[in-house]
Protein backbone atom coordinates (compact mmCIF):
# COMPACT_ATOMS: atom_id res chain seq x y z
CA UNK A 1 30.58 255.57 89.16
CA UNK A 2 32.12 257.60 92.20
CA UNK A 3 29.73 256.07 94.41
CA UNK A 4 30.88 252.50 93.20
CA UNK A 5 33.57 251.30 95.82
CA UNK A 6 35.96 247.40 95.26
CA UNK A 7 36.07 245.99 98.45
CA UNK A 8 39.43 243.46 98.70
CA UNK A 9 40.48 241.05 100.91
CA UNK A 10 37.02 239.89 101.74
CA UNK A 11 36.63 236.78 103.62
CA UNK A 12 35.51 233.88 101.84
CA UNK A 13 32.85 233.77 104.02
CA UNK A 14 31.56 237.40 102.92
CA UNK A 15 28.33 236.82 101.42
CA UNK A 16 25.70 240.22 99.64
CA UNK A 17 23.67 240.52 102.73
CA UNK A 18 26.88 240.69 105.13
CA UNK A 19 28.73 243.67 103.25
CA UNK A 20 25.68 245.79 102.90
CA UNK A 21 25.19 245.44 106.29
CA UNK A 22 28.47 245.95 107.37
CA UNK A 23 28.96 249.39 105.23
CA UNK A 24 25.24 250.47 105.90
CA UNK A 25 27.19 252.05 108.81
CA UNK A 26 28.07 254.46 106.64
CA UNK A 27 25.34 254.92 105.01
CA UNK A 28 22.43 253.92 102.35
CA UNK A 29 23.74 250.68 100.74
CA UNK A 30 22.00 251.00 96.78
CA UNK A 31 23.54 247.30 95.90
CA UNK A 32 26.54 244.91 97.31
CA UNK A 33 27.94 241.89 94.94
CA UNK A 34 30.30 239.71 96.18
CA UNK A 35 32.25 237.80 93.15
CA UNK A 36 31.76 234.20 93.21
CA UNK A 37 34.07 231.95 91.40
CA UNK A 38 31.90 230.14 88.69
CA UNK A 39 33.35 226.47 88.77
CA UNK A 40 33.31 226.25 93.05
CA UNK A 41 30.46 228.59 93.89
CA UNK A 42 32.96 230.23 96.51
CA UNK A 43 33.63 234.19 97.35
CA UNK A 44 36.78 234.98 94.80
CA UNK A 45 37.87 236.90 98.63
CA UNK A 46 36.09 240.75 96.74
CA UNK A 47 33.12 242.27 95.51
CA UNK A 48 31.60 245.69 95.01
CA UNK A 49 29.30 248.20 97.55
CA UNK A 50 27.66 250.86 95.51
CA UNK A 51 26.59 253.70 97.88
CA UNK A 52 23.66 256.30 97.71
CA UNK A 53 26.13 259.37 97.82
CA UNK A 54 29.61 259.98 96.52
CA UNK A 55 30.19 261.45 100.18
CA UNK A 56 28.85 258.21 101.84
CA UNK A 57 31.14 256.63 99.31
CA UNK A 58 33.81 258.41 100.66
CA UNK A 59 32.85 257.82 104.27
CA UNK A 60 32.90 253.99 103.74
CA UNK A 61 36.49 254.58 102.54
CA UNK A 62 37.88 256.43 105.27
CA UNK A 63 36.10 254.01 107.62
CA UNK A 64 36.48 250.61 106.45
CA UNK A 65 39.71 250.79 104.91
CA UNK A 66 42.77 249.07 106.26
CA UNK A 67 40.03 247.51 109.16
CA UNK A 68 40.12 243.76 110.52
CA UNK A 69 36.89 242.00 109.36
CA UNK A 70 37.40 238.12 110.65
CA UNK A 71 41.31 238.59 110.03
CA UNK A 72 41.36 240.15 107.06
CA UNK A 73 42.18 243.40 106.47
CA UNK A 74 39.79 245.03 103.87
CA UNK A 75 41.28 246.69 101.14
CA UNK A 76 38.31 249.92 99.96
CA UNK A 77 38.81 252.21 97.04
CA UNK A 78 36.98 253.15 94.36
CA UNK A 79 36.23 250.54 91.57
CA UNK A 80 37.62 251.35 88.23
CA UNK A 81 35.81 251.09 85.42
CA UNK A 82 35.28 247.70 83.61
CA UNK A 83 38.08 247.30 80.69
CA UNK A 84 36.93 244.95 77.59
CA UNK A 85 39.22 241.87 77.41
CA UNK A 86 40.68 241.03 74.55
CA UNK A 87 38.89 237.85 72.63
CA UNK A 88 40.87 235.22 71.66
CA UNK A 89 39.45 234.36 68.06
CA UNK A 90 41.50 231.36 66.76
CA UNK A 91 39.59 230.86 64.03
């Protein structure tokens, strides 16, 4: 999971192939997802890069961080683990 980065403030015009090519400057993109809202089919403006290396995951970080991408600042840390939502049972 340390090789797992979020990627925030994304511009809704971000799209998979984009981001991995973007942080393949860094190096060896293994997978890039950006979220897509399920009811509009647009970018939900983040997604996830994971990287080869923990130390091309760090790279990316100090790198892409805090930089203009269409005028948007990108916001790059490492993604948290997934946390189970609650269900709402009503029955």
């Amino acid at each position: 999971m340390q090789n797992k980065l979020y990627i925030g403030n994304l511009p809704f015009s971000a799209t998979n192939d984009s981001i991995a090519e973007l942080f393949s400057a860094a190096g060896k993109v293994v997978s890039a997802n950006v979220i897509m809202d399920r009811e509009t089919n647009r970018s939900k403006g983040f997604g996830f890069v994971e990287m080869s290396t923990e130390e091309e995951a760090n790279a990316v970080i100090k790198s892409f961080n805090g930089k203009d991408l269409n005028g948007r600042d990108l916001k790059v840390s490492l993604a948290k683990p997934k946390e189970d939502r609650p269900t709402n049972n009503r029955w």
